[in-house]
PDB file of N, CA and C in Angstrom:
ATOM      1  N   UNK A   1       7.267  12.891 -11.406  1.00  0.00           N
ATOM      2  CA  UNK A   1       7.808  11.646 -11.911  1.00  0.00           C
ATOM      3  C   UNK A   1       7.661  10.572 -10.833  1.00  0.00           C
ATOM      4  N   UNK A   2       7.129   9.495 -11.067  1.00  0.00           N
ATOM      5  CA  UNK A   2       6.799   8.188 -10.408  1.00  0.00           C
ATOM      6  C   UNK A   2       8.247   7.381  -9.996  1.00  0.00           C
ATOM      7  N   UNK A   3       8.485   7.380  -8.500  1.00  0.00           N
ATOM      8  CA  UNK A   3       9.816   6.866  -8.122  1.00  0.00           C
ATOM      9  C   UNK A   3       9.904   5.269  -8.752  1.00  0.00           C
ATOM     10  N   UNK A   4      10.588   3.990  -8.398  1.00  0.00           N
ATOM     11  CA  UNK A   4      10.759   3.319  -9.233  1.00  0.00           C
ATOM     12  C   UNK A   4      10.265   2.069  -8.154  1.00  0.00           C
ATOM     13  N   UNK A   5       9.846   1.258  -8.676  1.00  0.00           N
ATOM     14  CA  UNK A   5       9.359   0.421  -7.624  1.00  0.00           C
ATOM     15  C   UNK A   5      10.201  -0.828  -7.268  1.00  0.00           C
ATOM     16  N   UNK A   6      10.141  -1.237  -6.064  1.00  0.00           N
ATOM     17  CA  UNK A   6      10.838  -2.194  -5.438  1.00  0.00           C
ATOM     18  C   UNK A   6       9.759  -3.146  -4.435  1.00  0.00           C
ATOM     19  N   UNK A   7      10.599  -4.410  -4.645  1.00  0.00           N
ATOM     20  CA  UNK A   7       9.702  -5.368  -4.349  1.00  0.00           C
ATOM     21  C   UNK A   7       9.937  -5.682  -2.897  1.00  0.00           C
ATOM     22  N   UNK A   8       9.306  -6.347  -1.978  1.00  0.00           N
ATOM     23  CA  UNK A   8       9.574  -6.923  -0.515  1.00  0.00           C
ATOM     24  C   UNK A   8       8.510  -7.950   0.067  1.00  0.00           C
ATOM     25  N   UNK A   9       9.227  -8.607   0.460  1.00  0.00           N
ATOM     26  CA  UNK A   9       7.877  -9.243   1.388  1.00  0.00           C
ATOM     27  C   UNK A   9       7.956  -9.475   2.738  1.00  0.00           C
ATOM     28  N   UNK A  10       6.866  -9.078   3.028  1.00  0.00           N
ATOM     29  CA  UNK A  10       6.427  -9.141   4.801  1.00  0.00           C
ATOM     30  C   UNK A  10       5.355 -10.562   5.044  1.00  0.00           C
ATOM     31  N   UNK A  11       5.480 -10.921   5.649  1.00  0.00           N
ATOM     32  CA  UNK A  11       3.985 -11.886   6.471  1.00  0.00           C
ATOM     33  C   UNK A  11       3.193 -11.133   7.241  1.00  0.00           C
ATOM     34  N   UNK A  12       1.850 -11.956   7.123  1.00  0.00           N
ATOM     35  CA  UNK A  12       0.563 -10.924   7.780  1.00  0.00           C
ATOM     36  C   UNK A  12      -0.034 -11.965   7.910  1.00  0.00           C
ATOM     37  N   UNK A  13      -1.138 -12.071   9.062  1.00  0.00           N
ATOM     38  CA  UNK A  13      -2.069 -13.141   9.402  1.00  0.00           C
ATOM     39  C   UNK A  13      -3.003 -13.573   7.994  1.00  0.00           C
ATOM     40  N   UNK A  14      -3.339 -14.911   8.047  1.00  0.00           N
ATOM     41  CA  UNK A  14      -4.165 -15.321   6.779  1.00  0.00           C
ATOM     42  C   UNK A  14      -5.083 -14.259   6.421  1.00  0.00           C
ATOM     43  N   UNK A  15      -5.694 -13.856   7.713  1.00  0.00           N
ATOM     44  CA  UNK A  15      -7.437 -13.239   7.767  1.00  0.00           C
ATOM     45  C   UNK A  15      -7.223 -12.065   7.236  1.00  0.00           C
ATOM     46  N   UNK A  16      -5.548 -11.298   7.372  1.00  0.00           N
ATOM     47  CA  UNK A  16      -5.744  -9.899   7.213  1.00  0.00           C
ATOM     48  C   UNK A  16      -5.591  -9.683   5.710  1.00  0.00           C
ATOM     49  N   UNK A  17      -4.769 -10.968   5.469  1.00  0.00           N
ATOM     50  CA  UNK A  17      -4.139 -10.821   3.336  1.00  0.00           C
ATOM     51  C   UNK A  17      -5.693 -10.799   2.989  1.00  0.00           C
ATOM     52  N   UNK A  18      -6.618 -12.120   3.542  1.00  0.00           N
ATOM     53  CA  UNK A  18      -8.028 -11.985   2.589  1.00  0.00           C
ATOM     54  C   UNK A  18      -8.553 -11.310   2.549  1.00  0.00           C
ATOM     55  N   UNK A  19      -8.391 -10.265   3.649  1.00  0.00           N
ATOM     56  CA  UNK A  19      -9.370  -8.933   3.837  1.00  0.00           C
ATOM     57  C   UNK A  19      -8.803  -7.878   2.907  1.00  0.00           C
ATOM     58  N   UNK A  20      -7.879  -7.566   2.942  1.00  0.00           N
ATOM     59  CA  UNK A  20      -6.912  -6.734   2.090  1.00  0.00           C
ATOM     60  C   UNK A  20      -6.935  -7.118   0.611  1.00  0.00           C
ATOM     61  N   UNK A  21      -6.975  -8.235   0.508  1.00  0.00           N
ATOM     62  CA  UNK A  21      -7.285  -8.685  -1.362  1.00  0.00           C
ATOM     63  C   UNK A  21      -8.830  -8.514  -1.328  1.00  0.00           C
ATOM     64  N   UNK A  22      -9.738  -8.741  -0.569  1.00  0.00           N
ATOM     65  CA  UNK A  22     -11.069  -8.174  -1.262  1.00  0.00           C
ATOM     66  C   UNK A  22     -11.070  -7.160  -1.170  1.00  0.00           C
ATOM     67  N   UNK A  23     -10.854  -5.945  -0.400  1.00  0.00           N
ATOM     68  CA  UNK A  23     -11.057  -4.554  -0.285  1.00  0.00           C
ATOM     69  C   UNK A  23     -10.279  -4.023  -1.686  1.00  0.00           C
ATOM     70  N   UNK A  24      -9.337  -4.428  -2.162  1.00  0.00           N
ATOM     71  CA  UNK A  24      -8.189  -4.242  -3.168  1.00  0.00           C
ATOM     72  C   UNK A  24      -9.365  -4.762  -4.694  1.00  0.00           C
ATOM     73  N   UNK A  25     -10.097  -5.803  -4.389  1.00  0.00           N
ATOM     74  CA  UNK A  25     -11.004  -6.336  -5.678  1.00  0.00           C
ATOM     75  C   UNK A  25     -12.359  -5.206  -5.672  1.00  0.00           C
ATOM     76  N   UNK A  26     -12.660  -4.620  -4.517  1.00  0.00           N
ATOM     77  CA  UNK A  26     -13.833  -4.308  -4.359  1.00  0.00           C
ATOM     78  C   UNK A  26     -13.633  -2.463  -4.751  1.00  0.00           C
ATOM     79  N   UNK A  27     -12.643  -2.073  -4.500  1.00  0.00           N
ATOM     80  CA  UNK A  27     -12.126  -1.029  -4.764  1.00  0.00           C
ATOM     81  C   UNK A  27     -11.208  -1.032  -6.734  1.00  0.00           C
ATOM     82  N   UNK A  28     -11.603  -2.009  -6.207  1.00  0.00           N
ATOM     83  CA  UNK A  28     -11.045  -1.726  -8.406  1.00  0.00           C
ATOM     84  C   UNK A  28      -9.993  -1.466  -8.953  1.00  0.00           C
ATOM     85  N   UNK A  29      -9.027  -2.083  -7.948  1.00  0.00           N
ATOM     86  CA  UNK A  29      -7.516  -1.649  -7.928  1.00  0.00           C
ATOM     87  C   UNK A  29      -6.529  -3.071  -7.591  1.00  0.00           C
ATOM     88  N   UNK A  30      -5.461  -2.967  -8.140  1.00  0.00           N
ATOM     89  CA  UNK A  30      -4.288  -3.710  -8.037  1.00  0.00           C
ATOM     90  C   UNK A  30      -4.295  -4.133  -6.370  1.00  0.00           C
ATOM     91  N   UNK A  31      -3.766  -5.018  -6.066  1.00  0.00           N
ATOM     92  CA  UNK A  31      -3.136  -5.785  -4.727  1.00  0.00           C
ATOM     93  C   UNK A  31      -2.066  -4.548  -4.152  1.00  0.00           C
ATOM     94  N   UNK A  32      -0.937  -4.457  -5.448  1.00  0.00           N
ATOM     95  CA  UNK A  32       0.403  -3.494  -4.898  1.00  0.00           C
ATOM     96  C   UNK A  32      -0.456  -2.238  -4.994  1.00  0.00           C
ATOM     97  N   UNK A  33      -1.311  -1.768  -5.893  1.00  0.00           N
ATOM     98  CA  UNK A  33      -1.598  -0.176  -6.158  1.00  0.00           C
ATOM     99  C   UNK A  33      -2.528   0.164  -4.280  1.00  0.00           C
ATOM    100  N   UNK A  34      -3.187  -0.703  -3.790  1.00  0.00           N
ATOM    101  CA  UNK A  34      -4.152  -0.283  -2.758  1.00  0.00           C
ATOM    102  C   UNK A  34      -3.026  -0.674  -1.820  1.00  0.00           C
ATOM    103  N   UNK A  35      -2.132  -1.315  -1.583  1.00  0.00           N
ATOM    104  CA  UNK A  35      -1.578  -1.343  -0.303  1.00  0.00           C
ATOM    105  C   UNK A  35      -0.888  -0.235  -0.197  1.00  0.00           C
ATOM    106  N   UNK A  36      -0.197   0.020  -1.421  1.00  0.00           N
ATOM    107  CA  UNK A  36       0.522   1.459  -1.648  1.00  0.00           C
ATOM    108  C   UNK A  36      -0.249   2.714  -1.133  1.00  0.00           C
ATOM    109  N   UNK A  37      -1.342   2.583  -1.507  1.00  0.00           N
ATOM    110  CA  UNK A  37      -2.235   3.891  -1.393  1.00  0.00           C
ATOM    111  C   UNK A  37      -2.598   4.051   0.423  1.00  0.00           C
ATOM    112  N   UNK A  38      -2.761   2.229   0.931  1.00  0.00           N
ATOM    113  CA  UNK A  38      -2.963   2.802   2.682  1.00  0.00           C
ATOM    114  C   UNK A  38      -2.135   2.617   3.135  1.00  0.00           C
ATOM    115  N   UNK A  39      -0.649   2.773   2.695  1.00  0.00           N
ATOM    116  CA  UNK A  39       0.545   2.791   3.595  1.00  0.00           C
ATOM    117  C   UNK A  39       0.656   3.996   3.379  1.00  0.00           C
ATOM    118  N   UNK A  40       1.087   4.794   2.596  1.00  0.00           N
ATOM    119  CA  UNK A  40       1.144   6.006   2.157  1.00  0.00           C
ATOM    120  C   UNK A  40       0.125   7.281   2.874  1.00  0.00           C
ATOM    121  N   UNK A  41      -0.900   7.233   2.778  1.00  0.00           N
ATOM    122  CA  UNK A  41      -2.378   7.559   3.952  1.00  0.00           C
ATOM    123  C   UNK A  41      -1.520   7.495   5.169  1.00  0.00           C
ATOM    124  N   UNK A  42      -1.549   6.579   5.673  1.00  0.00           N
ATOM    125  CA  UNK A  42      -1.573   6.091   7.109  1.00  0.00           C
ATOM    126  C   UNK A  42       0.050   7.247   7.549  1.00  0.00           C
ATOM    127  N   UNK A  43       1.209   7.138   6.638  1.00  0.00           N
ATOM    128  CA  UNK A  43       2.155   7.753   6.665  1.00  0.00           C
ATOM    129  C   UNK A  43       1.810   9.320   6.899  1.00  0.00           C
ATOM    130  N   UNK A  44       1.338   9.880   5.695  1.00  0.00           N
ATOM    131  CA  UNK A  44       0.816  11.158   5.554  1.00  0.00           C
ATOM    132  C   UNK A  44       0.317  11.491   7.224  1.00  0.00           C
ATOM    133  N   UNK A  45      -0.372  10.517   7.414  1.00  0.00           N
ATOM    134  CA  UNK A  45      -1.485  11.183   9.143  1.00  0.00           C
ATOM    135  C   UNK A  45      -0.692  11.385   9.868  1.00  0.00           C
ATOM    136  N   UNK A  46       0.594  10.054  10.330  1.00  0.00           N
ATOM    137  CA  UNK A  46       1.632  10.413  11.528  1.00  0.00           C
ATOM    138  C   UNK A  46       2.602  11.093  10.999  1.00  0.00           C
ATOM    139  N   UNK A  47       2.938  11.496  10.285  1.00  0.00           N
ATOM    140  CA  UNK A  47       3.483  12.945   9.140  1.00  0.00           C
ATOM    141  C   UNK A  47       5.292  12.689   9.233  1.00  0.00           C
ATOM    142  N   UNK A  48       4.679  11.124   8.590  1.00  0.00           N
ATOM    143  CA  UNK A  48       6.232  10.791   8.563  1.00  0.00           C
ATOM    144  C   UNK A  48       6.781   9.895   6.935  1.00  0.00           C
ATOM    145  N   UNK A  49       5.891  10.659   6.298  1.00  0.00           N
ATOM    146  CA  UNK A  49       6.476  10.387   4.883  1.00  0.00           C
ATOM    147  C   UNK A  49       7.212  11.276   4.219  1.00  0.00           C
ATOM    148  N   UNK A  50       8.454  10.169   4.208  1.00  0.00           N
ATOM    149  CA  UNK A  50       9.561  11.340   3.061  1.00  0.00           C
ATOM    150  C   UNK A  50       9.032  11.798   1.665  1.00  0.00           C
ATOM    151  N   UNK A  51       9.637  13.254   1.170  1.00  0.00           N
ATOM    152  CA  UNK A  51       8.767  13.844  -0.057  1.00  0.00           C
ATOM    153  C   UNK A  51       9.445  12.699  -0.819  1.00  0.00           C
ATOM    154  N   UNK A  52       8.225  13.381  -1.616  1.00  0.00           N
ATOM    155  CA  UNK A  52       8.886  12.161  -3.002  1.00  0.00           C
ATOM    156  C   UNK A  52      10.033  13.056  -4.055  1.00  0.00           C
ATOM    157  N   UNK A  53      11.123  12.629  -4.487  1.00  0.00           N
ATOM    158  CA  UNK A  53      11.479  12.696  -5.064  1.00  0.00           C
ATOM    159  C   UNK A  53      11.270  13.405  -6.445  1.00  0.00           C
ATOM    160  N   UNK A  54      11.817  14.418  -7.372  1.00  0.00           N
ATOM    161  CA  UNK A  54      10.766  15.539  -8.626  1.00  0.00           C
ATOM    162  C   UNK A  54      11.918  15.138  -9.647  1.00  0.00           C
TER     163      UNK A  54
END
């Protein structure tokens, strides 16, 4: 079951949002769905993501 989503906002340099919205267009995916996917990654590697929730 898919936990429930919540909204936030952070600031990030101009250069890095444009880079991140084309990689997000170029990859064929949502803005929230690809940031989700390399925060989540990046978590998994330093092995500090809480389980998800069943």
């Amino acid at each position: 079951m898919a936990s429930a989503k919540q909204q936030f906002n952070i600031y990030l340099p101009a250069d890095l949002v444009r880079a991140i919205k084309h990689a997000a267009i170029d990859d064929g995916r949502s803005l929230s769905a690809y940031v989700e996917d390399v925060l989540r990654a990046h978590l998994e590697r330093v092995n500090e993501l809480p389980e998800q929730p069943q």
